[in-house]
Protein backbone atom coordinates (compact mmCIF):
# COMPACT_ATOMS: atom_id res chain seq x y z
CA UNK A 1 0.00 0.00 0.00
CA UNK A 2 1.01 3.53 -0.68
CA UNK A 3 1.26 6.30 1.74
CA UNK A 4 -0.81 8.99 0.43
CA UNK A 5 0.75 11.34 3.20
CA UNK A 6 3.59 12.10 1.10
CA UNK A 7 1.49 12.20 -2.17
CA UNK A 8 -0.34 14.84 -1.28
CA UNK A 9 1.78 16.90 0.99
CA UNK A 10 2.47 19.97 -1.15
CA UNK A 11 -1.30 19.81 -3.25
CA UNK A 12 -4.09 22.08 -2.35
CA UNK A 13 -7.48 21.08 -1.52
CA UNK A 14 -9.20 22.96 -3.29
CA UNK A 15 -10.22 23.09 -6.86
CA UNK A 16 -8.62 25.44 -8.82
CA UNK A 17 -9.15 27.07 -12.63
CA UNK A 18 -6.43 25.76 -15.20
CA UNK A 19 -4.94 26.15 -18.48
CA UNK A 20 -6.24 24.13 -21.25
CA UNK A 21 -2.78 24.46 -22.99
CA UNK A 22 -1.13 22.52 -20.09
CA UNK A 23 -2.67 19.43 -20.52
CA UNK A 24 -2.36 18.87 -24.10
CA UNK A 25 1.36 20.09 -24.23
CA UNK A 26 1.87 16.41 -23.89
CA UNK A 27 -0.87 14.34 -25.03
CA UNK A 28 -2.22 17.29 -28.11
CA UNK A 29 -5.44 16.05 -26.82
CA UNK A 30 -7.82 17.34 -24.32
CA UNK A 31 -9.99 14.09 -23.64
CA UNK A 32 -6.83 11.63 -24.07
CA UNK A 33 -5.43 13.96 -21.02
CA UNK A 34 -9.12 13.75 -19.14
CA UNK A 35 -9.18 10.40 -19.81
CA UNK A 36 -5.52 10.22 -18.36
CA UNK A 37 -6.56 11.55 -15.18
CA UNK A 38 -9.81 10.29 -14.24
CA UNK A 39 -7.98 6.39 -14.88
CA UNK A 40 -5.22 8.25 -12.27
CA UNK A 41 -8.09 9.27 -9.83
CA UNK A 42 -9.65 5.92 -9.68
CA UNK A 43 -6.60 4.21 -8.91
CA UNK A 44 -5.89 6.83 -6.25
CA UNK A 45 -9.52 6.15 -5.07
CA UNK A 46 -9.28 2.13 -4.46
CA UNK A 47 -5.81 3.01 -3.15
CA UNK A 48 -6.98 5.56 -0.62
CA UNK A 49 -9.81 3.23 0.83
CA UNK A 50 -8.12 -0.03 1.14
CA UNK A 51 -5.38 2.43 2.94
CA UNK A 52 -8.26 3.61 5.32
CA UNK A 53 -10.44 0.35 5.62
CA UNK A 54 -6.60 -1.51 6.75
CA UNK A 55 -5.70 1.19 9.14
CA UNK A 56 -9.69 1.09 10.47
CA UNK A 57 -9.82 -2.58 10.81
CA UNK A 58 -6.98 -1.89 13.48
CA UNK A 59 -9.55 -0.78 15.96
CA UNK A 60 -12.06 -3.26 14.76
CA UNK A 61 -13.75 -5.08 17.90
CA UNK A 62 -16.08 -8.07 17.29
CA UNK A 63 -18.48 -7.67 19.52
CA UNK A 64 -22.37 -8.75 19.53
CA UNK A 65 -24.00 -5.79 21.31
CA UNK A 66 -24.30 -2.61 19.71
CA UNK A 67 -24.39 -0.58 23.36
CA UNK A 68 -20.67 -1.79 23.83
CA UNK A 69 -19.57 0.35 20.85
CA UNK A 70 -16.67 2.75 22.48
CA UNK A 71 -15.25 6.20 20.65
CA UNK A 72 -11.67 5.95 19.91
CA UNK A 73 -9.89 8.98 19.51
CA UNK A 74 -7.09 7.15 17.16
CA UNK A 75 -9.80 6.05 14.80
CA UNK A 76 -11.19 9.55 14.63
CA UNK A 77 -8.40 11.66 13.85
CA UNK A 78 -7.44 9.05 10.62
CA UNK A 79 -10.90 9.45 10.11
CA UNK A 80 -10.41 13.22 10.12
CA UNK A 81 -7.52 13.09 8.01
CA UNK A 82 -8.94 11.19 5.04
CA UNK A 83 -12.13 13.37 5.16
CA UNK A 84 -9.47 16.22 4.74
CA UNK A 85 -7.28 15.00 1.67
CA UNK A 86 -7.64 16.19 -1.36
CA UNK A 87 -10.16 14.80 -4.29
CA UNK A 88 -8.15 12.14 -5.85
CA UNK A 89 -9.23 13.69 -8.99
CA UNK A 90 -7.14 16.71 -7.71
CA UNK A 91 -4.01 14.32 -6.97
CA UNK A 92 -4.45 12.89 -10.21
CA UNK A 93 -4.59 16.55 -12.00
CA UNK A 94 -1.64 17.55 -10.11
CA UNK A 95 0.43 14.44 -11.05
CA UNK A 96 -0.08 14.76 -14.79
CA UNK A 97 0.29 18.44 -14.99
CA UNK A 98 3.99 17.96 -12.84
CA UNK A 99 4.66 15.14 -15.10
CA UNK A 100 4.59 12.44 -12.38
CA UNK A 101 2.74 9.51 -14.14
CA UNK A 102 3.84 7.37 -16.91
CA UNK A 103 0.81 6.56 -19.21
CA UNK A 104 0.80 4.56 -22.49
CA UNK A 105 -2.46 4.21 -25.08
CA UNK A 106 -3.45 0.44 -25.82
CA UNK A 107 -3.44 0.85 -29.23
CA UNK A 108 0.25 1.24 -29.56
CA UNK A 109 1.14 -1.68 -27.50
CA UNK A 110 -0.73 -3.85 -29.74
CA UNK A 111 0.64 -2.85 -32.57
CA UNK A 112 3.86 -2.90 -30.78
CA UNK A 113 3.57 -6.72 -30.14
């Protein structure tokens, strides 16, 4: 599992306006680029909740009465955390615009082969 801590350490939360022009400096297409991304930001997606569902299961107590349910404050600050990070869409934007994911089109590796 990845640590999304230090993938998201420097990216803002919010959503921002951008440049068309950046994203198809490299792919000279706008929908291969937004097709790029939202592959990137479903990835990051699965990624972030099997990151939060392991770290959760931690504090998982089998027990068969619902009154004996106790607050944690460990479970509720990672809970916080996640709730804070940024849209994986957003991680995914930010990767491809600073050039940090390696993509390749299916076409070409079948014509490759």
């Amino acid at each position: 599992m990845t640590d999304i801590k230090n993938k998201v350490q420097n990216i803002d939360a919010k959503a921002k306006s951008r440049d068309i022009h950046d994203f198809i400096k490299d792919t000279d297409n706008i929908y291969k680029a937004l097709s790029i991304i939202s592959s990137r930001a479903r990835q990051l997606n699965i990624d972030i909740k099997q990151e939060l569902h392991g770290k959760l299961e931690e504090f998982a107590v089998t027990s068969e009465t619902i009154e004996e349910i106790q607050e944690n404050k460990e479970q509720i600050e990672i809970s916080k955390f996640y709730e804070k990070l940024p849209n994986p869409t957003l991680i995914a934007t930010d990767e491809f615009l600073n050039g940090k994911l390696d993509y390749r089109q299916r076409h070409q590796e079948n014509k490759d082969a």
